[in-house]
C-alpha atoms as a PDB file:
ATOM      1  CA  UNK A   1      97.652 -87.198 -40.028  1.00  0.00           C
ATOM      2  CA  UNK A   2      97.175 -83.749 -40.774  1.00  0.00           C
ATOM      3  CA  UNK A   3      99.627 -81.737 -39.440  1.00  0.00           C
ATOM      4  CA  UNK A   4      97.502 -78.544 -38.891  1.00  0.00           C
ATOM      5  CA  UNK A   5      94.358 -80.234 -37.421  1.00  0.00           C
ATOM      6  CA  UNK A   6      97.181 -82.258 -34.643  1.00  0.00           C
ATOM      7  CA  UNK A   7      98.401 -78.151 -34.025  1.00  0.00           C
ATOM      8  CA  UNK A   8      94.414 -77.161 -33.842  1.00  0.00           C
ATOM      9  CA  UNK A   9      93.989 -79.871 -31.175  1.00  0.00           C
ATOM     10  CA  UNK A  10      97.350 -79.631 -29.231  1.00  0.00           C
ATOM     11  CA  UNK A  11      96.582 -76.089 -28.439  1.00  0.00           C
ATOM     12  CA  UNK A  12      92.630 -76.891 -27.785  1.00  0.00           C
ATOM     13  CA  UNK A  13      94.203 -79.411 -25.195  1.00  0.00           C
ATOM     14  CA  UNK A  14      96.170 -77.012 -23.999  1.00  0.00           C
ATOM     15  CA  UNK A  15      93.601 -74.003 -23.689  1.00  0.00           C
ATOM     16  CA  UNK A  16      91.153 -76.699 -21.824  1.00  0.00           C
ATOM     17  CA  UNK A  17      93.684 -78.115 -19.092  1.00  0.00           C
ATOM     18  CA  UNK A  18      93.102 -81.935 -20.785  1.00  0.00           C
ATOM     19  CA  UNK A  19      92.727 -84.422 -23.384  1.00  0.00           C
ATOM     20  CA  UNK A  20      88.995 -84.793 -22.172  1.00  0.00           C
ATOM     21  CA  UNK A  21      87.756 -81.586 -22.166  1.00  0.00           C
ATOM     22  CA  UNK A  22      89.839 -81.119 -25.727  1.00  0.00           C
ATOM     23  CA  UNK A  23      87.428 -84.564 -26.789  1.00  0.00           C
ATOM     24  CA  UNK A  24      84.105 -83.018 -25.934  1.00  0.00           C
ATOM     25  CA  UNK A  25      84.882 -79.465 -27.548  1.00  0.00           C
ATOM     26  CA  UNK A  26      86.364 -81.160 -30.785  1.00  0.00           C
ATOM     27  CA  UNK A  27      83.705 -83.908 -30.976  1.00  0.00           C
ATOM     28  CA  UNK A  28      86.621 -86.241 -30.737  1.00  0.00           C
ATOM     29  CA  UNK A  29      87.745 -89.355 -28.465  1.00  0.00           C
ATOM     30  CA  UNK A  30      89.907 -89.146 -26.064  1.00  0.00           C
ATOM     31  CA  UNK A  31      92.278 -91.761 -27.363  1.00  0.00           C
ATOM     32  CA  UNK A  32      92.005 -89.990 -30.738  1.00  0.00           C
ATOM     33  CA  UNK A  33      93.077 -86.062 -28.780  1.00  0.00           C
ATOM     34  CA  UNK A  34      95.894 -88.548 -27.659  1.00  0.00           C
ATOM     35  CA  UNK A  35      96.994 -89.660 -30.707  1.00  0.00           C
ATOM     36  CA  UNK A  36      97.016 -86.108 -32.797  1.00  0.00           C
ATOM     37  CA  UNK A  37      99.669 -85.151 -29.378  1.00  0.00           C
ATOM     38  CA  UNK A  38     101.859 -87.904 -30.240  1.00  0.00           C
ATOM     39  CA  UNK A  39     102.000 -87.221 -33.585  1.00  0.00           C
ATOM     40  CA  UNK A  40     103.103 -83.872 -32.997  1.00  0.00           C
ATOM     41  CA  UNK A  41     106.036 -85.570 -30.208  1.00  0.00           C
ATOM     42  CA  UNK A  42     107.094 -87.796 -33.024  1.00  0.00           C
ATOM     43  CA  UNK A  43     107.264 -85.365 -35.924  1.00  0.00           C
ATOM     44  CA  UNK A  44     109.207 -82.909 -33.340  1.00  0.00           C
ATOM     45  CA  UNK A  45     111.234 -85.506 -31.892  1.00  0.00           C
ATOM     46  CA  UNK A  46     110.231 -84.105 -28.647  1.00  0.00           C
ATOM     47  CA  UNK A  47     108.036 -84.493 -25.719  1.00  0.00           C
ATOM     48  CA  UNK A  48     105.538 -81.295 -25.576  1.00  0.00           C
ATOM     49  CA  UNK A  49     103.319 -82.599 -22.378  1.00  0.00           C
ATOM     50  CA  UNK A  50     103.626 -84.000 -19.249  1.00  0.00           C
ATOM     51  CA  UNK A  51     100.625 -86.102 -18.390  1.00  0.00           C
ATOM     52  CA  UNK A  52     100.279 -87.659 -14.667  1.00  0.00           C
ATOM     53  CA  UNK A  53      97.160 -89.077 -13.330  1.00  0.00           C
ATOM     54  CA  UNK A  54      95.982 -85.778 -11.985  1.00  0.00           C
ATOM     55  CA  UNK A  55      97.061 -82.997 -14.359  1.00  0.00           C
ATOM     56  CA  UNK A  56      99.037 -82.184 -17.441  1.00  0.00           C
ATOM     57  CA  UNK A  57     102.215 -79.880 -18.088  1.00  0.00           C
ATOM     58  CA  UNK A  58     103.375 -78.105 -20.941  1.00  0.00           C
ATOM     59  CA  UNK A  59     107.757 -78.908 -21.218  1.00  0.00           C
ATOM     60  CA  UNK A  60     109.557 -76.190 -22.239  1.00  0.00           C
ATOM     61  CA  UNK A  61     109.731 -76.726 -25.727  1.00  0.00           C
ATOM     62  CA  UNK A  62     106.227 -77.471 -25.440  1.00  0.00           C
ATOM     63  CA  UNK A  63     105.038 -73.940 -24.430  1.00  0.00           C
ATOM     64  CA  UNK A  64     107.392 -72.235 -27.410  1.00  0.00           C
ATOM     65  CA  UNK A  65     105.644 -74.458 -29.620  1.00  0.00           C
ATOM     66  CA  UNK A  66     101.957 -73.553 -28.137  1.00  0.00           C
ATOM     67  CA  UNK A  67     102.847 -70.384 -28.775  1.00  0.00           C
ATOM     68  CA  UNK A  68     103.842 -71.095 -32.386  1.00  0.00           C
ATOM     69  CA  UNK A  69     100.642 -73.058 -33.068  1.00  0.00           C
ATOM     70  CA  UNK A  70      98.856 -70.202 -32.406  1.00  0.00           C
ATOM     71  CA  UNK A  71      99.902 -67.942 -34.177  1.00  0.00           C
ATOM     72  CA  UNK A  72     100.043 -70.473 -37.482  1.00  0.00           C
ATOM     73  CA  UNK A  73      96.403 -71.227 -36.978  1.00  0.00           C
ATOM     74  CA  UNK A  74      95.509 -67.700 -36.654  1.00  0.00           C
ATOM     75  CA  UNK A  75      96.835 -66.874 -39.978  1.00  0.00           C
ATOM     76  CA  UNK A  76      95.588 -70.073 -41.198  1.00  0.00           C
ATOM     77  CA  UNK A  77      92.286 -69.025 -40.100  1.00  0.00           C
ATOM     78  CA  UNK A  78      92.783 -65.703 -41.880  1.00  0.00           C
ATOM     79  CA  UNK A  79      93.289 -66.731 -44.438  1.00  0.00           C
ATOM     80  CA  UNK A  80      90.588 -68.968 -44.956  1.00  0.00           C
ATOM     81  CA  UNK A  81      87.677 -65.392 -43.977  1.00  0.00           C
ATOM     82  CA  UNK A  82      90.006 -63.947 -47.016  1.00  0.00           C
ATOM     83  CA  UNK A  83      89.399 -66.179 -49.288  1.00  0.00           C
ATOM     84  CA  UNK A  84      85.524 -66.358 -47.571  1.00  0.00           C
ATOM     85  CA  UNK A  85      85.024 -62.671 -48.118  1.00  0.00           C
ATOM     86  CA  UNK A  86      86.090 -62.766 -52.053  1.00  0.00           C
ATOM     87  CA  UNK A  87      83.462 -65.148 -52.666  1.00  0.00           C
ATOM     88  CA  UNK A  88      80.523 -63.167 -50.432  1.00  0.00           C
ATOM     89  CA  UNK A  89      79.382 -59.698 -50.193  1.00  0.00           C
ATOM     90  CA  UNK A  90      80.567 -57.460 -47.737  1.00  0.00           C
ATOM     91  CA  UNK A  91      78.565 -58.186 -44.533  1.00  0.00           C
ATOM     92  CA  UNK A  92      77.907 -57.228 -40.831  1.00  0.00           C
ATOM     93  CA  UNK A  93      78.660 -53.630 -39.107  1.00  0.00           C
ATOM     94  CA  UNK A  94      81.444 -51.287 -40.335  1.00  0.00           C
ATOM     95  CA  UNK A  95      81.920 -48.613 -37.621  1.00  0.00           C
ATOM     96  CA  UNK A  96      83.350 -45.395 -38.665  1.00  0.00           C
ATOM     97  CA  UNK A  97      84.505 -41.830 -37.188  1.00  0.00           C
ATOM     98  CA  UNK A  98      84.939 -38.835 -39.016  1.00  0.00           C
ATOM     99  CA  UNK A  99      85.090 -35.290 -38.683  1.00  0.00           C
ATOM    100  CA  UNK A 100      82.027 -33.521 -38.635  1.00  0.00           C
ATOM    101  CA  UNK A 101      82.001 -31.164 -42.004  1.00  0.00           C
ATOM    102  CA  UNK A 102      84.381 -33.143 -44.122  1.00  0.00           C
ATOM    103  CA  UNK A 103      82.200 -36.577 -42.961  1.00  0.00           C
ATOM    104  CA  UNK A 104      78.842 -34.903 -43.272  1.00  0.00           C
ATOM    105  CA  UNK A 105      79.253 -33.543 -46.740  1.00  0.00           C
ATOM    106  CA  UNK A 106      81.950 -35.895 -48.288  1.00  0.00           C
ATOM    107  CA  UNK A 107      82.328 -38.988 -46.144  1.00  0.00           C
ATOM    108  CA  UNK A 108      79.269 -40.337 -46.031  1.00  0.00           C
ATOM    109  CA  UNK A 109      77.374 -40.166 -48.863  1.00  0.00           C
ATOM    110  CA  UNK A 110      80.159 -42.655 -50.465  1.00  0.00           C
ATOM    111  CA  UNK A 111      79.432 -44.732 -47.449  1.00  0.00           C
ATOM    112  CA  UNK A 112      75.598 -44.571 -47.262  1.00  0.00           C
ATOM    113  CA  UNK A 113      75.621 -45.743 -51.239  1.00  0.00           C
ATOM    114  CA  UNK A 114      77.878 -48.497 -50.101  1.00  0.00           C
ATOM    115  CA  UNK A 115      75.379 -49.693 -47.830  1.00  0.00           C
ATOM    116  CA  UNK A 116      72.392 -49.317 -50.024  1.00  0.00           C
ATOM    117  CA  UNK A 117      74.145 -51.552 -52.771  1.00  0.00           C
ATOM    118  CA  UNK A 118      75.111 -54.334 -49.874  1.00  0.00           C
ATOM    119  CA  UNK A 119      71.730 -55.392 -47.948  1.00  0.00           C
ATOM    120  CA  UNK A 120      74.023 -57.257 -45.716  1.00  0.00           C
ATOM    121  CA  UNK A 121      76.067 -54.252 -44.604  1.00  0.00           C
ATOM    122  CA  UNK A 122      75.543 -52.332 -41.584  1.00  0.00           C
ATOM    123  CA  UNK A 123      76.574 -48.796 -40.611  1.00  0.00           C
ATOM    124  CA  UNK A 124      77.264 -46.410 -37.412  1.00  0.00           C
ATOM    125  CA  UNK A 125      79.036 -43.656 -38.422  1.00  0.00           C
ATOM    126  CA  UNK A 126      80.309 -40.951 -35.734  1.00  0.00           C
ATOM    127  CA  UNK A 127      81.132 -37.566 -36.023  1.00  0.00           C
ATOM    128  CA  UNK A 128      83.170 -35.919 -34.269  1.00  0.00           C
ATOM    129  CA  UNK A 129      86.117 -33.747 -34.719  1.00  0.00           C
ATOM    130  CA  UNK A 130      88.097 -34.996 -31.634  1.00  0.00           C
ATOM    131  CA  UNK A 131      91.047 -37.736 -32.059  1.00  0.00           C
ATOM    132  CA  UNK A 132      89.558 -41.484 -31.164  1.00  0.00           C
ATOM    133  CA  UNK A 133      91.811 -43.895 -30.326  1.00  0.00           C
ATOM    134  CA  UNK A 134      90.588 -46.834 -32.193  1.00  0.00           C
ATOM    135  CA  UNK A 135      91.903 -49.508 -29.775  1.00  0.00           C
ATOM    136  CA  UNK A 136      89.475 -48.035 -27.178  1.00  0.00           C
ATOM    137  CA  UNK A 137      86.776 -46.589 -29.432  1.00  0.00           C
ATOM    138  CA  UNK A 138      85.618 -49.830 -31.301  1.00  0.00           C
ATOM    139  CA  UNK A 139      85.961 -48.236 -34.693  1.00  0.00           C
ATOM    140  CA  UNK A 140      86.652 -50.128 -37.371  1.00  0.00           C
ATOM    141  CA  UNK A 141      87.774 -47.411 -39.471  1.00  0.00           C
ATOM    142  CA  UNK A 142      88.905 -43.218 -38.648  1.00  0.00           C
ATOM    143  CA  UNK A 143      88.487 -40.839 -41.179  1.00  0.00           C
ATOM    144  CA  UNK A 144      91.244 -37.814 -40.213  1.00  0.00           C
ATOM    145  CA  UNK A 145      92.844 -34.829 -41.895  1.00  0.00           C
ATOM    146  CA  UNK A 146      95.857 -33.180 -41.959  1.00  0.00           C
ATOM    147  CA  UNK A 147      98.879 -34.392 -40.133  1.00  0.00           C
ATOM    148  CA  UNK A 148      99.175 -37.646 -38.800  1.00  0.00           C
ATOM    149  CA  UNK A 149     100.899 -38.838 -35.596  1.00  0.00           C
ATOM    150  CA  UNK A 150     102.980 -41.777 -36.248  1.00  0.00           C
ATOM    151  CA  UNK A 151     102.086 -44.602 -34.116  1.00  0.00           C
ATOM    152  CA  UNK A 152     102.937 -47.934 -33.545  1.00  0.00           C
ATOM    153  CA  UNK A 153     100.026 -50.350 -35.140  1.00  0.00           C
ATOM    154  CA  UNK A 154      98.146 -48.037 -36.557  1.00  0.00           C
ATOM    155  CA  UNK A 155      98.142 -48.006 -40.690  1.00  0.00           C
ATOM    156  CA  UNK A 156      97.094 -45.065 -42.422  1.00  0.00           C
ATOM    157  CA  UNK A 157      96.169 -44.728 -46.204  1.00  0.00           C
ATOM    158  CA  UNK A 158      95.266 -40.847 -48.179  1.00  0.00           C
ATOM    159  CA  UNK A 159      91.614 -41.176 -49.775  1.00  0.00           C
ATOM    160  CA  UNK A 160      91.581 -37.397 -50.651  1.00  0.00           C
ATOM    161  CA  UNK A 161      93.191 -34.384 -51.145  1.00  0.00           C
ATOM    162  CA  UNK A 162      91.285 -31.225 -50.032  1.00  0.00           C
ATOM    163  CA  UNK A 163      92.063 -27.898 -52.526  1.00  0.00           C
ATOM    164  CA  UNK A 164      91.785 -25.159 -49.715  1.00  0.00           C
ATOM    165  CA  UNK A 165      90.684 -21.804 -51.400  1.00  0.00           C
ATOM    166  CA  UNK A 166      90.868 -18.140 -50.036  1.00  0.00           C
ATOM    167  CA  UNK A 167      87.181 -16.092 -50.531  1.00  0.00           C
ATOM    168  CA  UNK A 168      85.531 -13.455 -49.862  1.00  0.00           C
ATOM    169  CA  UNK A 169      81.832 -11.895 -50.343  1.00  0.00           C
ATOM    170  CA  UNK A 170      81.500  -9.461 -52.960  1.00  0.00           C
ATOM    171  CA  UNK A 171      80.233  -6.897 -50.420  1.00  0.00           C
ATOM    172  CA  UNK A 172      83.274  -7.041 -48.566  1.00  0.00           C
ATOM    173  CA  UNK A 173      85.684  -6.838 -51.684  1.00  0.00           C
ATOM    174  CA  UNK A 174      83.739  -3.775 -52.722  1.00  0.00           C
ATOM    175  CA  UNK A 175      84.396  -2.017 -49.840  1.00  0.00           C
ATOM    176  CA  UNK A 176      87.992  -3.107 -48.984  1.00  0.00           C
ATOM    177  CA  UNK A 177      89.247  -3.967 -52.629  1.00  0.00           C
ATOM    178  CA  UNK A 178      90.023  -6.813 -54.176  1.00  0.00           C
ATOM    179  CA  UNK A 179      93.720  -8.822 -53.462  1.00  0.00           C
ATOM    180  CA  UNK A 180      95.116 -10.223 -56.248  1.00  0.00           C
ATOM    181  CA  UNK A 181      98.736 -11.550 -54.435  1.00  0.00           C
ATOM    182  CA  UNK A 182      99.126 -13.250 -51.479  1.00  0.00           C
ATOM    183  CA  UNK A 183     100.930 -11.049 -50.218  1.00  0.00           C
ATOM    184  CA  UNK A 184      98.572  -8.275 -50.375  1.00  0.00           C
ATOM    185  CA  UNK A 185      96.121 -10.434 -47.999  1.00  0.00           C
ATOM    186  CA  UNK A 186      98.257  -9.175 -45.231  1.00  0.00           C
ATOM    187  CA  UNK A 187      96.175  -5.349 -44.996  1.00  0.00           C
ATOM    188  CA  UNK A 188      92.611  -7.748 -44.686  1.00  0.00           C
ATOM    189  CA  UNK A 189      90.854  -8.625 -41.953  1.00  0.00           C
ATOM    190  CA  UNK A 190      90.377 -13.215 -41.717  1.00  0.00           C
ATOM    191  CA  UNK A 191      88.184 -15.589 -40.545  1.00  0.00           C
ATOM    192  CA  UNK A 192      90.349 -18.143 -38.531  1.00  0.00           C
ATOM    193  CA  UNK A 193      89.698 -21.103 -37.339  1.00  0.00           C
ATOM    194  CA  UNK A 194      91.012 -22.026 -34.071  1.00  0.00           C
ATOM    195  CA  UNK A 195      90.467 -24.922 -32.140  1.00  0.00           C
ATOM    196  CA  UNK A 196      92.077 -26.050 -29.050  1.00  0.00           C
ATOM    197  CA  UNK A 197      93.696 -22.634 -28.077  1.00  0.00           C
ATOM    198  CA  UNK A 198      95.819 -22.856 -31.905  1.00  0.00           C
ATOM    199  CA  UNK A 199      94.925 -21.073 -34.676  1.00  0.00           C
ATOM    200  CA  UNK A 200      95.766 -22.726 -37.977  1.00  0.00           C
ATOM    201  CA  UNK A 201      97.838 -20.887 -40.279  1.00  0.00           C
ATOM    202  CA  UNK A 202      97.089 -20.402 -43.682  1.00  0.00           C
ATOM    203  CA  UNK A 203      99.149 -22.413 -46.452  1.00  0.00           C
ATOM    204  CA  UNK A 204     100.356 -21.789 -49.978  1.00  0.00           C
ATOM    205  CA  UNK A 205     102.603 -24.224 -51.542  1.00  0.00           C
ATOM    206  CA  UNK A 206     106.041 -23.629 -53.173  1.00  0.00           C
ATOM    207  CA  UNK A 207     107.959 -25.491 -55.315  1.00  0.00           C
ATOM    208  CA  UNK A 208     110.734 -27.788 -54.003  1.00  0.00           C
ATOM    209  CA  UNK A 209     110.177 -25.860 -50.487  1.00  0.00           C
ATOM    210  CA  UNK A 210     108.051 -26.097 -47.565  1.00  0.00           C
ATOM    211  CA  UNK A 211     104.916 -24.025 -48.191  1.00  0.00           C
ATOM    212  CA  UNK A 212     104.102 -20.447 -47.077  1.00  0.00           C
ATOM    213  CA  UNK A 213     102.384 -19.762 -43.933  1.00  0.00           C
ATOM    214  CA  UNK A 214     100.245 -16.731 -43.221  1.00  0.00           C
ATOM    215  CA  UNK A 215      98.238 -15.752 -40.125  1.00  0.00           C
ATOM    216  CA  UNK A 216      96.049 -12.640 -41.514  1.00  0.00           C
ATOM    217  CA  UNK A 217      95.110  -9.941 -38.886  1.00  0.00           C
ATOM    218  CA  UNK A 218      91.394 -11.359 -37.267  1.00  0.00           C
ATOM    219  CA  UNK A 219      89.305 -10.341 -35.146  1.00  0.00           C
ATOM    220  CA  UNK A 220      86.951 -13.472 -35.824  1.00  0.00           C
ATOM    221  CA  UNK A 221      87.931 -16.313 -34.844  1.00  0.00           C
ATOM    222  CA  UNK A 222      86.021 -19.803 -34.883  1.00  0.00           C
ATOM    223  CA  UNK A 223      85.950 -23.415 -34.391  1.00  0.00           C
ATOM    224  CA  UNK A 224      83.408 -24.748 -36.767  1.00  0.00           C
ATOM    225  CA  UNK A 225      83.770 -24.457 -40.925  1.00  0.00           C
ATOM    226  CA  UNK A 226      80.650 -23.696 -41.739  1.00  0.00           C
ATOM    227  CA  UNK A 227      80.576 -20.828 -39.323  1.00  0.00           C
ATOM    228  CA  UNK A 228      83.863 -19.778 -41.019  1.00  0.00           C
ATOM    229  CA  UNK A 229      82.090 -19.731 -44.297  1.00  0.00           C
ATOM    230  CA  UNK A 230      78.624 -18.186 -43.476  1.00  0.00           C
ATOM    231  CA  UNK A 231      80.838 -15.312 -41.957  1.00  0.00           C
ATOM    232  CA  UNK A 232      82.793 -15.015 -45.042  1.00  0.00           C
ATOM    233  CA  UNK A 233      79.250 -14.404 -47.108  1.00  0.00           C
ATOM    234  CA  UNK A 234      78.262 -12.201 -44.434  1.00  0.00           C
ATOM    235  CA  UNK A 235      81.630  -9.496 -45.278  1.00  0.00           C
ATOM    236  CA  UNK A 236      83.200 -10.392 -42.278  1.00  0.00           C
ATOM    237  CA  UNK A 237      86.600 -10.778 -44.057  1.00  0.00           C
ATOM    238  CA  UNK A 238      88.882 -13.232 -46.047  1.00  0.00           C
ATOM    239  CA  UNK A 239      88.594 -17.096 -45.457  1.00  0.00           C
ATOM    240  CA  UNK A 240      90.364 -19.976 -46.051  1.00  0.00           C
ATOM    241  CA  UNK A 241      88.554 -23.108 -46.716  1.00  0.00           C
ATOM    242  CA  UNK A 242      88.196 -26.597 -48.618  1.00  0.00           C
ATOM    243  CA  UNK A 243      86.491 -26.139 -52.133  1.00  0.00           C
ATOM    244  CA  UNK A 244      83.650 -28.639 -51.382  1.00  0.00           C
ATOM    245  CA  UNK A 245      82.795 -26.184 -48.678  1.00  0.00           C
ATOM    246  CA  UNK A 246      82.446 -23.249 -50.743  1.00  0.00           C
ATOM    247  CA  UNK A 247      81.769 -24.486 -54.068  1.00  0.00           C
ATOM    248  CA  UNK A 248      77.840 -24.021 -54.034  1.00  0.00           C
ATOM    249  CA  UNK A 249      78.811 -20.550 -52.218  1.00  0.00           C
ATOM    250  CA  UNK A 250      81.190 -19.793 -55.143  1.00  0.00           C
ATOM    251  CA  UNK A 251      78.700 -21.118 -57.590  1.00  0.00           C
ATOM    252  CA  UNK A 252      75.828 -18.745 -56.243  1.00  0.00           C
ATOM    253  CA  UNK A 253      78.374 -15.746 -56.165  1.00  0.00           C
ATOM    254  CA  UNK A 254      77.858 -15.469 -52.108  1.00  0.00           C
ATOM    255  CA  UNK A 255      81.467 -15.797 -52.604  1.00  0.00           C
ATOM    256  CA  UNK A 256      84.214 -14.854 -54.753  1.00  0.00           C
ATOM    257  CA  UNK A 257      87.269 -17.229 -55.070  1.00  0.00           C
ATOM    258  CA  UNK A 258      91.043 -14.762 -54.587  1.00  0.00           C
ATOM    259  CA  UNK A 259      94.226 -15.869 -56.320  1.00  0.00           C
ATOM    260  CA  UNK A 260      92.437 -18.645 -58.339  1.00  0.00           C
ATOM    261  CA  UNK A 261      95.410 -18.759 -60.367  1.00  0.00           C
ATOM    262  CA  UNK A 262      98.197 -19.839 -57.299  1.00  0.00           C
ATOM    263  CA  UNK A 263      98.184 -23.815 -57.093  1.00  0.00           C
ATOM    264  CA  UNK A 264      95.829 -24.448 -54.346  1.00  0.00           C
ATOM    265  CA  UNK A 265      97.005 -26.018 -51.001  1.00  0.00           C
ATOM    266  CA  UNK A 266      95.938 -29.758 -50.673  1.00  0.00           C
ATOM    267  CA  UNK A 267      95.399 -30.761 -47.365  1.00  0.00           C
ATOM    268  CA  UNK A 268      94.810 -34.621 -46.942  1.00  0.00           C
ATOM    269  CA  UNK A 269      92.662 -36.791 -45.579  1.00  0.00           C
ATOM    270  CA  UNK A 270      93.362 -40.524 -44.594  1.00  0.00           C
ATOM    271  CA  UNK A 271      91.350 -42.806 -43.507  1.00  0.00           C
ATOM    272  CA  UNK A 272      93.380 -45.264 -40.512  1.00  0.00           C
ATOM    273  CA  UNK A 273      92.673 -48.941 -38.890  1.00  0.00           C
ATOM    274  CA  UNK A 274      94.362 -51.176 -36.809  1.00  0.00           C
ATOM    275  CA  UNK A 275      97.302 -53.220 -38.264  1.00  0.00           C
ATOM    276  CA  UNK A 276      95.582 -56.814 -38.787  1.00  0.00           C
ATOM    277  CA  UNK A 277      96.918 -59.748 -40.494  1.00  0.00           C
ATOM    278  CA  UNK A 278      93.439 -59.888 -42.143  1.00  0.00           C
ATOM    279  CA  UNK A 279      91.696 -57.109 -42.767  1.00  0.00           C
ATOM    280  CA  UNK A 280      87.699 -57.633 -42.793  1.00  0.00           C
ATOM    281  CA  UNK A 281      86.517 -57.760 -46.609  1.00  0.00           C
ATOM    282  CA  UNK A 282      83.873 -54.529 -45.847  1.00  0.00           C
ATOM    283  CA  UNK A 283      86.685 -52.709 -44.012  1.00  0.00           C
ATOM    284  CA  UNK A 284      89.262 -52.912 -47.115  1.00  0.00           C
ATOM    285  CA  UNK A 285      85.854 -52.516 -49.495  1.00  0.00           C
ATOM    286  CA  UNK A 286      85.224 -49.337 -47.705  1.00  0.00           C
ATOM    287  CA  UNK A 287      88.465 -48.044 -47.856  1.00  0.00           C
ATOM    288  CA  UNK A 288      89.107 -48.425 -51.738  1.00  0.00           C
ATOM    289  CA  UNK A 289      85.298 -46.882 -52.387  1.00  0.00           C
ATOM    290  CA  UNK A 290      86.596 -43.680 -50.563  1.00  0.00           C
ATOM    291  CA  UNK A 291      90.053 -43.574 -52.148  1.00  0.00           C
ATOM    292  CA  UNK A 292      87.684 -43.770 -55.714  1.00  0.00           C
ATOM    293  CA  UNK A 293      85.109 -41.659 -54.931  1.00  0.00           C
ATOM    294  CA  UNK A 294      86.242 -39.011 -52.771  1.00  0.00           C
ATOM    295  CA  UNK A 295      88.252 -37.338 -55.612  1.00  0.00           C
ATOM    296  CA  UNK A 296      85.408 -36.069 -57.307  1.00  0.00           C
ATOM    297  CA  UNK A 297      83.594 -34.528 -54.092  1.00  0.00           C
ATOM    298  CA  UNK A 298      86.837 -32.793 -52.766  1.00  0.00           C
ATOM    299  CA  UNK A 299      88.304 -31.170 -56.265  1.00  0.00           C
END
């Protein structure tokens, strides 16, 4: 006999209370649900029920080695939709949440061409710049940036790295100068984003050190990146931002980009799922079209 199909129909037995009820679901006989159990009992050299007229008991050893035949056929099983999902395209709904901005403009675009190349693929995206749990939000997938908390079955992997710029209108640099050091951003007024009480500091990396951080004098504070940025072309002050944000701005010359010549800041963003012995083909498919694509709309 086959050793896996006896462990498939042990535990069925098991999960059903009896050999009959284990028959109907496996389109089996009852003699034959029997005879997969003893199998097992003679392979083991050990007893793993404890049938009476009226009911059936696991032994101990037979309840450790439930437990053990369920896990094996759960990896058996996925490994069987992995080798499924390299012959097939990816298929049913991926559910993803993102951050508003970064998902709007970057995010999903790579995602809607994925599902316009995959008829069989389904999407709901969410944005929303608030943590989800994904245990409790039924996500399959969380885009995030920045700093990551570490927890416990929860795997996270970078698909971009955000170049954060400092600009400025022209119409503001004309009438408070132009900086051309970081440290001379210090006499200019900033647009800051703040969120959650916390303003963010600003960032400039060193070599071999952590980076600089600078909170300029504000009196404009904000919670939303595009705001940030439409003040900036207003002459509001000096703003720090990703260069996918500005670039059009920059382009245009609402905007003029300070310091171009200091190594940018790159501030990354991951995309996370729950730890699975076998991730879903349109999950992992998803994640390795970001990690490719995503390069080109964040430099």
């Amino acid at each position: 006999m086959d050793r896996l199909t006896s462990m498939a129909v042990f535990v069925k037995a098991v999960d059903l209370g009896s050999f009959a009820a284990a028959a109907d679901a496996l389109d089996l006989s009852g003699p034959m649900v029997g005879k997969h159990v003893r199998f097992l009992e003679t392979r083991l050299g050990a007893q793993l029920l404890t049938r009476t007229t009226r009911r059936q008991s696991l032994t101990e050893f037979g309840r450790a080695f439930y437990e053990r035949c369920r896990l094996v056929l759960a990896e058996a099983d996925a490994a069987e939709a992995l080798a499924a999902d390299q012959r097939s395209d990816p298929r049913g709904k991926l559910r993803v949440t993102m951050p508003v901005h970064f998902g709007r403009r970057c995010v999903a675009p790579v995602l809607l061409e994925l599902v316009r190349q995959h008829p069989s693929l389904e999407l709901d995206l969410s944005f929303n710049d608030r943590f989800v749990d994904l245990a409790e939000g039924d996500y399959d997938l969380a885009i995030r940036t920045g700093d990551l908390e570490d927890k416990a079955g929860i795997v996270a992997r970078r698909v971009a790295r955000q170049r954060m710029v400092v600009c400025a209108a022209p119409s503001y640099l004309e009438t408070h100068g132009t900086p051309h050091r970081v440290a001379e951003f210090a006499g200019h007024e900033g647009l800051v984003y703040r969120r959650s009480g916390r303003i963010r500091p600003w960032l400039f990396p060193r070599d071999d050190a952590a980076p600089d951080e600078f909170v300029p004098v504000n009196r404009v504070r904000l919670d939303d990146l595009d705001a940030i940025a439409d003040a900036a072309v207003s002459g509001l002050g000096l703003a720090w931002l990703p260069s996918w944000l500005v670039r059009d701005r920059i382009e245009a010359g609402t905007l003029v980009q300070l310091v171009p010549e200091r190594p940018a800041f790159l501030y990354d963003a991951y995309a996370l799922w729950i730890q699975t012995p076998h991730l879903p083909f349109r999950v992992r498919l998803a994640i390795d079209t970001l990690a490719a694509r995503l390069a080109d709309l964040t430099r």
